[in-house]
C-alpha atoms as a PDB file:
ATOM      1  CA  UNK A   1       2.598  -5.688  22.240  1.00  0.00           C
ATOM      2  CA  UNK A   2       4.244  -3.578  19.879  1.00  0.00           C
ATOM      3  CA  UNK A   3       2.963   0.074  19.397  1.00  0.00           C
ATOM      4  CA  UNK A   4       1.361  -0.706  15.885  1.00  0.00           C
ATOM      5  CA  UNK A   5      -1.948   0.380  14.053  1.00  0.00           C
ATOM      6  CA  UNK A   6      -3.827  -2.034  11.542  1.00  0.00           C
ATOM      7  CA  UNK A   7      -5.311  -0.455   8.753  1.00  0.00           C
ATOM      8  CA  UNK A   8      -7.332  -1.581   5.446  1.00  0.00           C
ATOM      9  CA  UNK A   9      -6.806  -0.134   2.061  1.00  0.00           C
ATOM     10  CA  UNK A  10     -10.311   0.683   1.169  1.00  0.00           C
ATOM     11  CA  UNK A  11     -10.119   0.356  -2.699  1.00  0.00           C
ATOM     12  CA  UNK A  12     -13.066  -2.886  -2.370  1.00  0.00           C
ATOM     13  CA  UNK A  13     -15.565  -0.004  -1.291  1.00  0.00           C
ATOM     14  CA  UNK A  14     -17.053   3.001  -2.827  1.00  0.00           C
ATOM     15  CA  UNK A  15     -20.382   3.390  -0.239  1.00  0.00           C
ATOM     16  CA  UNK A  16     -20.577   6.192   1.468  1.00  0.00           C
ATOM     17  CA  UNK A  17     -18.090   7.921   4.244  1.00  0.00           C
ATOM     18  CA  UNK A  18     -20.388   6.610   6.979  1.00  0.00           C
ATOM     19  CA  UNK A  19     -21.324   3.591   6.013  1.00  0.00           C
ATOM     20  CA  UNK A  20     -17.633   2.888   5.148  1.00  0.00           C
ATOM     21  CA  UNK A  21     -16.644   3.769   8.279  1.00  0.00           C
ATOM     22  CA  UNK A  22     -19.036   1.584   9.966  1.00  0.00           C
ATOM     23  CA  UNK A  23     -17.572  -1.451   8.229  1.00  0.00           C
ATOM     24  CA  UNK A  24     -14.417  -0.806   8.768  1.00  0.00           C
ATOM     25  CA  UNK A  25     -14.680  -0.280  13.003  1.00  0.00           C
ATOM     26  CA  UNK A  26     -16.466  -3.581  12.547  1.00  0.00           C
ATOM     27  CA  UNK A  27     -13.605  -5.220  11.454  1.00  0.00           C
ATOM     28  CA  UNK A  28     -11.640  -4.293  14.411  1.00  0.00           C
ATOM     29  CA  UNK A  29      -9.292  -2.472  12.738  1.00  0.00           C
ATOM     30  CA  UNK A  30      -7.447   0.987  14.048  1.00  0.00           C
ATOM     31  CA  UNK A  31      -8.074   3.329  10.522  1.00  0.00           C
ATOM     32  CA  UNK A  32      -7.848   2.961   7.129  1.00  0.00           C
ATOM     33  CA  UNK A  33      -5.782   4.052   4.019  1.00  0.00           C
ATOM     34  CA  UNK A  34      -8.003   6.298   1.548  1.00  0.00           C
ATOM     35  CA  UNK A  35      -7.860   5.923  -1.733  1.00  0.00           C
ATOM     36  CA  UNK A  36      -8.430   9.794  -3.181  1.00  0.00           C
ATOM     37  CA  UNK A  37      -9.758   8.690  -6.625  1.00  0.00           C
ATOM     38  CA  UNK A  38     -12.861   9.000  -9.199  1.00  0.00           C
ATOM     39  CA  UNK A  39     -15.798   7.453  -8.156  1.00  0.00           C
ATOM     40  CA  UNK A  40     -14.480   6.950  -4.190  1.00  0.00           C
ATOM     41  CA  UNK A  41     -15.626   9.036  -1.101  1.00  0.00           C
ATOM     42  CA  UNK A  42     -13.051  11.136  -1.719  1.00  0.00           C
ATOM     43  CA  UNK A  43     -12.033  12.406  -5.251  1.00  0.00           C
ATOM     44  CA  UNK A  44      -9.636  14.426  -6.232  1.00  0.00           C
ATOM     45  CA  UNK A  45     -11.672  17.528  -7.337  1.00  0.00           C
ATOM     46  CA  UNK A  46     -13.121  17.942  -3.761  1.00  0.00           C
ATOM     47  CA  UNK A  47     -10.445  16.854  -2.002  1.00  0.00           C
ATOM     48  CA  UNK A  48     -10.372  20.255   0.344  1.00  0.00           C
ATOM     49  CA  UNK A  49     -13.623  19.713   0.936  1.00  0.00           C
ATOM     50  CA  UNK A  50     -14.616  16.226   1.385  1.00  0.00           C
ATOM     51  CA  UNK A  51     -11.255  15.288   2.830  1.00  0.00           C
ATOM     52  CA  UNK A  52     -12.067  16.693   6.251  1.00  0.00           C
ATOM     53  CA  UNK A  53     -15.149  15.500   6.252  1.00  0.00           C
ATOM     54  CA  UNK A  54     -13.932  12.155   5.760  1.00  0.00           C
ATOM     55  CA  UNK A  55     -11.402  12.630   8.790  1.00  0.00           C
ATOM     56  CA  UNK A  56     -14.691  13.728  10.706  1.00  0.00           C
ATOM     57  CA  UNK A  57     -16.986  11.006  10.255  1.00  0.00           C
ATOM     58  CA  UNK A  58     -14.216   8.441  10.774  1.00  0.00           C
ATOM     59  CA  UNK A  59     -13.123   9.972  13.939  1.00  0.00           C
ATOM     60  CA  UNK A  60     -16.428   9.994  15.116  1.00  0.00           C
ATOM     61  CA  UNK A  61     -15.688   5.743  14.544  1.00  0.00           C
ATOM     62  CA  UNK A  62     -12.411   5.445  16.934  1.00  0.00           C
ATOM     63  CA  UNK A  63     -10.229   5.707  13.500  1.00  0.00           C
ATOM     64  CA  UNK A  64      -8.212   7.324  11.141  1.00  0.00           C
ATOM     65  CA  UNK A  65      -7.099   7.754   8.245  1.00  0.00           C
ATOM     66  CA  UNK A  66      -3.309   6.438   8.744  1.00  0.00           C
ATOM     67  CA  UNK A  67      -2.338   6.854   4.570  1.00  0.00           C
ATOM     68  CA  UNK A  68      -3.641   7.854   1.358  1.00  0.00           C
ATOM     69  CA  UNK A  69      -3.695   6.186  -2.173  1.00  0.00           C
ATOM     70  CA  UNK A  70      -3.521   9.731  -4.463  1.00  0.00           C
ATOM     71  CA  UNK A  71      -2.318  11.265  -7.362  1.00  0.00           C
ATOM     72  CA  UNK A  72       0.451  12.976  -6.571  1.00  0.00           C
ATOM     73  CA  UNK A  73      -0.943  16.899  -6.892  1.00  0.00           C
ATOM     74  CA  UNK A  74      -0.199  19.778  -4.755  1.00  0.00           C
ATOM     75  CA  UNK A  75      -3.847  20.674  -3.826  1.00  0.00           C
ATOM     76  CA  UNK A  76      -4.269  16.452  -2.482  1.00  0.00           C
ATOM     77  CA  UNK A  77      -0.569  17.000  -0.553  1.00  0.00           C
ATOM     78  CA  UNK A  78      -1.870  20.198   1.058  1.00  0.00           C
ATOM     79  CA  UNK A  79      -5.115  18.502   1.970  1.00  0.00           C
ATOM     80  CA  UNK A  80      -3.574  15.630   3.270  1.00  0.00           C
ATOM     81  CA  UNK A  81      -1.235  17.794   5.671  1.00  0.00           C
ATOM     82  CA  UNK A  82      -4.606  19.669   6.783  1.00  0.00           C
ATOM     83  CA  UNK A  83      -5.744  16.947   7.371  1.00  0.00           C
ATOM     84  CA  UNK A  84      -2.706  14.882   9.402  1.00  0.00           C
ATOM     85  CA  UNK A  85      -2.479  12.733   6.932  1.00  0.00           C
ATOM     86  CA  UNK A  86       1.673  11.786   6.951  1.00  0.00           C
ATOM     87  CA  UNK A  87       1.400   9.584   3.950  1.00  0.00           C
ATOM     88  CA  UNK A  88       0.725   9.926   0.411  1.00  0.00           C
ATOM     89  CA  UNK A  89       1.647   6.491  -1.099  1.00  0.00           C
ATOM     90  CA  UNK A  90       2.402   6.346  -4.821  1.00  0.00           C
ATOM     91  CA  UNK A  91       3.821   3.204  -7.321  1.00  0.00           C
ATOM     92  CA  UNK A  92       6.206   4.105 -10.253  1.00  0.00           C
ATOM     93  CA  UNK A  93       4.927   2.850 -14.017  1.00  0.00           C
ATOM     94  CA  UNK A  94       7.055   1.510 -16.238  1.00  0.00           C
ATOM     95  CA  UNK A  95       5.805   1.723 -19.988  1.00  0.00           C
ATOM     96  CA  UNK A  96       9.030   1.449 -22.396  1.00  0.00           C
ATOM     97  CA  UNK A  97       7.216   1.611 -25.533  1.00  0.00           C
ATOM     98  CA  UNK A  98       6.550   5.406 -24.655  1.00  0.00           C
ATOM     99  CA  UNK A  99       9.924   6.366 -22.467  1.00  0.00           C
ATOM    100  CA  UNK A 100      12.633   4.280 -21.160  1.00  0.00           C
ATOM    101  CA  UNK A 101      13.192   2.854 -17.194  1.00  0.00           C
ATOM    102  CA  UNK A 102      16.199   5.654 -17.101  1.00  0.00           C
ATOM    103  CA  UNK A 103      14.010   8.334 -18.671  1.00  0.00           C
ATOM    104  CA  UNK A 104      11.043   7.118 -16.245  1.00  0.00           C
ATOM    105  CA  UNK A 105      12.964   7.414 -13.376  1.00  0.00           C
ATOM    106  CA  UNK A 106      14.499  10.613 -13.832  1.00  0.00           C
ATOM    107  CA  UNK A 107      10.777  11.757 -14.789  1.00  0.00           C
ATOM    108  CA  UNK A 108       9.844  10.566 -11.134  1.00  0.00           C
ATOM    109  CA  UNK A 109      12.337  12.082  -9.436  1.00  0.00           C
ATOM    110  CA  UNK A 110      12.057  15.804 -11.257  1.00  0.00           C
ATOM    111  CA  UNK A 111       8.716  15.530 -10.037  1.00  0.00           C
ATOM    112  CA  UNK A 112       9.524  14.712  -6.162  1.00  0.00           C
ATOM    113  CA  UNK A 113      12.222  17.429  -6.537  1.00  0.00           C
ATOM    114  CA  UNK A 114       9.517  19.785  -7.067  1.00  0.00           C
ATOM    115  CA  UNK A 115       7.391  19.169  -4.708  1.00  0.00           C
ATOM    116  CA  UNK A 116       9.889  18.935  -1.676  1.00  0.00           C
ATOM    117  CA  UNK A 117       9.162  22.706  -0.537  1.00  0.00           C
ATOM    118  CA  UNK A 118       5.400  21.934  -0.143  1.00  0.00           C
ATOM    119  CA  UNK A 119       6.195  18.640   1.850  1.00  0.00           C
ATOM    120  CA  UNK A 120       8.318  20.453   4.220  1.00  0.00           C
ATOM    121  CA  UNK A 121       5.884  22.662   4.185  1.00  0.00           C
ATOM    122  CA  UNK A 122       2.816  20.209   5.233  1.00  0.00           C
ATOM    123  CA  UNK A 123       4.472  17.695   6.758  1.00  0.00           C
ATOM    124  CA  UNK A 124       3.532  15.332   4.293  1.00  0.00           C
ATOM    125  CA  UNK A 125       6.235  12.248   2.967  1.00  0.00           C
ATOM    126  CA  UNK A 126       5.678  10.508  -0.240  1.00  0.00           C
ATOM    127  CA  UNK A 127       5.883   7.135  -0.077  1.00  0.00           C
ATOM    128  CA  UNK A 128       6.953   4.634  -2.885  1.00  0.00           C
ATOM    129  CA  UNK A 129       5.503   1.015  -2.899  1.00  0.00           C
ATOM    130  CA  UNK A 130       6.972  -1.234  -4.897  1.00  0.00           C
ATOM    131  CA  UNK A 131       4.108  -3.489  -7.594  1.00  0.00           C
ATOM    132  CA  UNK A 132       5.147  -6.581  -9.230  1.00  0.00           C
ATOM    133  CA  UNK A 133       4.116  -6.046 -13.190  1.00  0.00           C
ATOM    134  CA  UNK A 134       5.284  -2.584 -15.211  1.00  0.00           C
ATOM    135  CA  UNK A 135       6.461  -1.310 -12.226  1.00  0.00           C
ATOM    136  CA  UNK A 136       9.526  -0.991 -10.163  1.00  0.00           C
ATOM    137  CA  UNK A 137       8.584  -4.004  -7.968  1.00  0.00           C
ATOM    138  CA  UNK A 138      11.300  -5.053  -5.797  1.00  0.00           C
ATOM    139  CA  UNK A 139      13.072  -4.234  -2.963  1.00  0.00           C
ATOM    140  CA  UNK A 140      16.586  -3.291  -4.777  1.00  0.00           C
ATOM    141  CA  UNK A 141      14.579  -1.622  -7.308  1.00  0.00           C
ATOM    142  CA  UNK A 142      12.823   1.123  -4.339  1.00  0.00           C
ATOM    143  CA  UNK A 143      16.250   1.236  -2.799  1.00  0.00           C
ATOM    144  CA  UNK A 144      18.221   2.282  -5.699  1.00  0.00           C
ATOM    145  CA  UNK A 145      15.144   4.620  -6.924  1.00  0.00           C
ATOM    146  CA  UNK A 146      14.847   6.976  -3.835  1.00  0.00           C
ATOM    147  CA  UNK A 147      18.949   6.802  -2.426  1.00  0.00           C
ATOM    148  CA  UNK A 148      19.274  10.221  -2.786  1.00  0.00           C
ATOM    149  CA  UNK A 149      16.413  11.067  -1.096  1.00  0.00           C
ATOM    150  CA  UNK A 150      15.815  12.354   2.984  1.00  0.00           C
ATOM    151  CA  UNK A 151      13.082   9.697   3.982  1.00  0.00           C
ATOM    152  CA  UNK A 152      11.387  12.292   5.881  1.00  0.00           C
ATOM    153  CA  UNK A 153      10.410  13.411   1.972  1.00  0.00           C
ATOM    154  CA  UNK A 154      10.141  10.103   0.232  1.00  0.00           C
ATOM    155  CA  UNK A 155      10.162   7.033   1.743  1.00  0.00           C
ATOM    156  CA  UNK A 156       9.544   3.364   1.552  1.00  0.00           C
ATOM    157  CA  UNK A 157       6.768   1.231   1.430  1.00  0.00           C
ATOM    158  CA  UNK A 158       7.596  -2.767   0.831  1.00  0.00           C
ATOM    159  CA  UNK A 159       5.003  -4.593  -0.124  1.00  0.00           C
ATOM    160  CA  UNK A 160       6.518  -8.504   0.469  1.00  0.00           C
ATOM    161  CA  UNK A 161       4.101  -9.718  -2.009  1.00  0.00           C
ATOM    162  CA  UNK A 162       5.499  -8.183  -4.531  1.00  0.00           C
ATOM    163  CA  UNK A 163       9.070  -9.061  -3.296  1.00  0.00           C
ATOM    164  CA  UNK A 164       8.338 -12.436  -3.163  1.00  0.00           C
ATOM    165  CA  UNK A 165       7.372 -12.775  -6.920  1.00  0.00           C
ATOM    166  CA  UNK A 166      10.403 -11.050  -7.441  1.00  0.00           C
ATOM    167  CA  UNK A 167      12.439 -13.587  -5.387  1.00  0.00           C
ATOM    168  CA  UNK A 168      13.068 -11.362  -3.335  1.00  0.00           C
ATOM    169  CA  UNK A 169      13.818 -13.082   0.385  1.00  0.00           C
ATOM    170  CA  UNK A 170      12.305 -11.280   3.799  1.00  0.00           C
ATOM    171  CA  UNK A 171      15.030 -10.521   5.817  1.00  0.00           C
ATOM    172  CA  UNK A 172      16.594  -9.207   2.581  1.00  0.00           C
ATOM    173  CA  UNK A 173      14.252  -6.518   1.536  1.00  0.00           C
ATOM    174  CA  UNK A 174      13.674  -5.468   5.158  1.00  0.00           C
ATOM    175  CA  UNK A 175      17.615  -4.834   5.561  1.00  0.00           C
ATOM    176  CA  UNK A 176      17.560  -3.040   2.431  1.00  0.00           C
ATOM    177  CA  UNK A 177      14.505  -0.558   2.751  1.00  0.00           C
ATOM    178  CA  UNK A 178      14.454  -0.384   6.671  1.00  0.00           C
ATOM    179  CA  UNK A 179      16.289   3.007   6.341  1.00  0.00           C
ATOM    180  CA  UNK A 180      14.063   4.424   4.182  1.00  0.00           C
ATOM    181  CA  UNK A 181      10.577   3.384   6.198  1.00  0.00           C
ATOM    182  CA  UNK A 182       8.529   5.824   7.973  1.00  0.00           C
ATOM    183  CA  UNK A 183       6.317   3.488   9.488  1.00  0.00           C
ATOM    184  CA  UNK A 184       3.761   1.810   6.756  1.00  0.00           C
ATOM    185  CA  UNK A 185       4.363  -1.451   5.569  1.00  0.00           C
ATOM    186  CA  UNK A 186       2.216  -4.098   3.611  1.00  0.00           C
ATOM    187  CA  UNK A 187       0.611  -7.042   4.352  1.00  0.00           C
ATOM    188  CA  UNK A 188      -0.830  -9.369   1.732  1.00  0.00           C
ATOM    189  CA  UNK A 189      -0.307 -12.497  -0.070  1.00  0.00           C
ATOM    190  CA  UNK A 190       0.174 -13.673  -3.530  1.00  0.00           C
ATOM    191  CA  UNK A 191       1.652 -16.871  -5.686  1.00  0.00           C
ATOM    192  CA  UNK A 192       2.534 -17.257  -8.951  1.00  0.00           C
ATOM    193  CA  UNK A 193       0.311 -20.226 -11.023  1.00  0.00           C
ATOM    194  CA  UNK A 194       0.383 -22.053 -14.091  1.00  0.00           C
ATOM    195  CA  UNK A 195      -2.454 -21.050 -16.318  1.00  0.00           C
ATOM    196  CA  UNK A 196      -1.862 -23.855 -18.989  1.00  0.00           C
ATOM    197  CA  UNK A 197      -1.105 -27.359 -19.161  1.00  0.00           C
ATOM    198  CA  UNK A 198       2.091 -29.415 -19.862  1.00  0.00           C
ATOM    199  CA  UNK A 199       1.239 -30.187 -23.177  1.00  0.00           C
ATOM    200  CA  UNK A 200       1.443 -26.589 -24.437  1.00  0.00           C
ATOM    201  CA  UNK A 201       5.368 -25.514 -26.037  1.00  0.00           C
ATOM    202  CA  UNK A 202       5.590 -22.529 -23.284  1.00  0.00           C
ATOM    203  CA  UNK A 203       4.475 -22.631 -19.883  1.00  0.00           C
ATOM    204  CA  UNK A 204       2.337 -19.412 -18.846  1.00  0.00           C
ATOM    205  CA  UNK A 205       1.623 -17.917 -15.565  1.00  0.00           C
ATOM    206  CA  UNK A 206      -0.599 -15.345 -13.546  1.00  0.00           C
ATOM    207  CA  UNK A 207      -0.475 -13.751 -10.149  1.00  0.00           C
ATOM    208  CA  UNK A 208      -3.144 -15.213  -7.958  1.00  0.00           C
ATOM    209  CA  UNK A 209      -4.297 -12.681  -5.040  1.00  0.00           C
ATOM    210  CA  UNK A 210      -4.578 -14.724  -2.183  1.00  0.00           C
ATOM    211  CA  UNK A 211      -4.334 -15.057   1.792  1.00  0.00           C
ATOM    212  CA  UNK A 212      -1.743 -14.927   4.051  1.00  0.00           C
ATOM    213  CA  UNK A 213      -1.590 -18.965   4.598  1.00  0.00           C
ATOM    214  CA  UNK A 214      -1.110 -19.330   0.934  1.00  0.00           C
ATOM    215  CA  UNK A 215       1.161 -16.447   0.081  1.00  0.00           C
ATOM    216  CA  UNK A 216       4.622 -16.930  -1.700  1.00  0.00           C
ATOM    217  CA  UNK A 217       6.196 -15.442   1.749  1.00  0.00           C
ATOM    218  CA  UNK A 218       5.942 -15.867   5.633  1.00  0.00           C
ATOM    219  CA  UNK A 219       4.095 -13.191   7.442  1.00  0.00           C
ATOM    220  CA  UNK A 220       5.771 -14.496  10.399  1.00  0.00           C
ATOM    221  CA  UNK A 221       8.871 -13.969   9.171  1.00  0.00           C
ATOM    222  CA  UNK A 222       8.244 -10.167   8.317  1.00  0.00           C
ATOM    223  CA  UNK A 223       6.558  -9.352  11.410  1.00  0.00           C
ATOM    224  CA  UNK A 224       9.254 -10.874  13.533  1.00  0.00           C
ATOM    225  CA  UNK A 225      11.553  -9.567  11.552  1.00  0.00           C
ATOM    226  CA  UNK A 226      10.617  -5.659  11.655  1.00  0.00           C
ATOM    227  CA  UNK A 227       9.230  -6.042  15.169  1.00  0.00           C
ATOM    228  CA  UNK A 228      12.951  -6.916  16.011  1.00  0.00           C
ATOM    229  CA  UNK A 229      14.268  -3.510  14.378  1.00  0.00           C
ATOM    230  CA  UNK A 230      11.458  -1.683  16.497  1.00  0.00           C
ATOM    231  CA  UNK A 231       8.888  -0.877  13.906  1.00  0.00           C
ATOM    232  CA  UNK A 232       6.001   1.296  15.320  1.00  0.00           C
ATOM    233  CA  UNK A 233       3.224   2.794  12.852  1.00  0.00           C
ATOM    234  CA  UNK A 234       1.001   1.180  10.486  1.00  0.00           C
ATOM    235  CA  UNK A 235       0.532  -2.815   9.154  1.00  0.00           C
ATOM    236  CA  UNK A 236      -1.977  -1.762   5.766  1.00  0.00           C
ATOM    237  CA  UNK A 237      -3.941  -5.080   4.784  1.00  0.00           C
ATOM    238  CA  UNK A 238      -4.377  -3.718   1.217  1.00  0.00           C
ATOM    239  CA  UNK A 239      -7.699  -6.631   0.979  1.00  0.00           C
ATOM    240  CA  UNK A 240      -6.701  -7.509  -2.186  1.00  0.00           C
ATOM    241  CA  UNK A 241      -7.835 -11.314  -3.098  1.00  0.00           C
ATOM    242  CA  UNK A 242      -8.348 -12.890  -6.800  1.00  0.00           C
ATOM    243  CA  UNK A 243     -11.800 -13.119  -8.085  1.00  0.00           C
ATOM    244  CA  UNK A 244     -12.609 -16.619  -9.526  1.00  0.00           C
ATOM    245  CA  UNK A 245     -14.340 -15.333 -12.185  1.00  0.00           C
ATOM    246  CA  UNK A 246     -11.325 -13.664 -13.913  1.00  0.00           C
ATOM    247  CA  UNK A 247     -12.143 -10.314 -12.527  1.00  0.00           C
ATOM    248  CA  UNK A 248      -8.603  -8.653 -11.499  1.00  0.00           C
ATOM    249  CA  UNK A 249      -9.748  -8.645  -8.081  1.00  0.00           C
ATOM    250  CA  UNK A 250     -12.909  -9.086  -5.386  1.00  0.00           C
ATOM    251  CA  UNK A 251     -14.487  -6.096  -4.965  1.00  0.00           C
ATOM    252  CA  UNK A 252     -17.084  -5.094  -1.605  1.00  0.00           C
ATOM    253  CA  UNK A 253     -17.769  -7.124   0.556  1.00  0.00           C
ATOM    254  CA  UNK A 254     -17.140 -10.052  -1.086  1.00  0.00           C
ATOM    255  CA  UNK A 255     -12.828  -9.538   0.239  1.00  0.00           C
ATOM    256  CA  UNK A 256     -14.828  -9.769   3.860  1.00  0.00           C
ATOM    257  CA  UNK A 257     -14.138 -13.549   4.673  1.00  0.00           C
ATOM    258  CA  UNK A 258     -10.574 -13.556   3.514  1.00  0.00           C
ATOM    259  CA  UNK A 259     -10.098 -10.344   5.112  1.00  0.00           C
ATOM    260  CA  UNK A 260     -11.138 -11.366   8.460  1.00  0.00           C
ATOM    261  CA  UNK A 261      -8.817 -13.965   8.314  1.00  0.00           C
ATOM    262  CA  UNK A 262      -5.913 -12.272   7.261  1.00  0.00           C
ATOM    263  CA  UNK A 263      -6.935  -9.514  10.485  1.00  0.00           C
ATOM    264  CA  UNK A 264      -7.043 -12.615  12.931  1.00  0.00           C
ATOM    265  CA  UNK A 265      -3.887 -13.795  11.741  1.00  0.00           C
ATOM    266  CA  UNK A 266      -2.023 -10.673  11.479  1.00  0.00           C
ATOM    267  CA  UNK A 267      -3.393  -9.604  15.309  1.00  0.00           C
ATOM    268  CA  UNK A 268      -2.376 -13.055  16.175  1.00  0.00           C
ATOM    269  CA  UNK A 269       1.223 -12.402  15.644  1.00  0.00           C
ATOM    270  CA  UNK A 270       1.358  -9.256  17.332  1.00  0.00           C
ATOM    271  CA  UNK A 271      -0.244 -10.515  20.320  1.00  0.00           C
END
């Protein structure tokens, strides 16, 4: 079997660090990736403090915490390399009513720039995922956006879900970005559906959230795929699943049955 963790993005749950933790060794997973954000177990504010303890009680669990979901802020990339943390995973926005894609990008990178001394310093990469929407979401998009960068300082994350709304095919995006990984990829699924009917002068469309059997890509095809190249590290289930009831997303434990499939599944492949 190939020498890789599961992890869950923990974004569904805001309960506390043990109780968390609890859940998550239930699932059978390896660790998790934190989201350092008001309102979660770990916020920004008291990051050097409550980071740690975090790492504690989870250890305590058989896991760890394999990536983070933060701003990116000196005092969280400092933490995080206290902490072991390699990852601090990141999206780029895209709002052209207040600055252009160029000027957006350029923004980005200044910042990066900055900040390579301190993740030299810690240890700590930045990685870029790519997010269908106002974001750079594709493949191309993450390769062209970091080209100039050592991985070892930002890096890849391709999230196929995204991809595949883009058009994007597997064996495409993985030949593009495998260069720039460091070991974390994404698993989840997603399809584009029609919201309206055929009567209407326009067709219109959202992104349903969904599970792997039903997602616009094959996981089998990007396991097999990566596994091939000799990926080691981290496959993040980001439990992200459409709520019926026009929420953007589940939240709690109501992701559990879909996530529990999409673990079974994903183990299945790797056995």
């Amino acid at each position: 079997m190939p020498d890789i963790q599961l992890t869950v993005f923990t974004k569904p749950w805001t309960v506390p660090i043990g109780e968390l933790a609890d859940l998550v060794a239930g699932l059978g997973l390896d660790g998790i990736e934190l989201p350092i954000r008001p309102g979660y177990q770990v916020q920004p504010e008291t990051v050097k403090t409550s980071l740690p303890e975090a790492v504690k009680v989870l250890k305590s669990r058989g896991l760890e915490i394999r990536s983070a979901a933060a701003p990116l802020e000196p005092a969280i990339i400092e933490a995080c390399g206290d902490a072991g943390i390699p990852i601090v995973r990141s999206m780029v926005g895209i709002d052209p009513r207040k600055l252009s894609y160029a000027d957006t990008i350029a923004q980005h990178r200044a910042l990066w720039d900055s900040l390579i001394p301190l993740l030299d310093r810690t240890g700590v990469c930045i990685g870029i995922q790519n997010h269908s929407g106002d974001c750079v979401g594709s493949a191309i998009g993450l390769f062209h956006l970091m080209e100039k960068y050592d991985p070892r300082h930002v890096c890849a994350i391709l999230d196929m879900a995204h991809s595949a709304i883009a058009g994007e095919p597997t064996a495409l995006a993985v030949d593009l970005l495998w260069p720039r990984m460091r070991g974390l990829l994404n698993f989840k699924g997603a399809f584009r559906e029609r919201i309206n009917g055929p009567e209407e002068v326009e067709a219109e469309y959202r992104t349903h959230w969904t599970t792997a059997g039903h997602a616009a890509y094959s996981w089998r095809e990007l396991v097999g795929n990566v596994v091939a190249r000799g990926f080691a590290g981290t496959f993040c289930l980001p439990a992200e699943y459409s709520d019926p009831l026009g929420a953007p997303q589940r939240m709690g434990n109501d992701v559990l049955p879909y996530l529990r499939q999409d673990i079974a599944y994903l183990k299945s492949l790797l056995a």
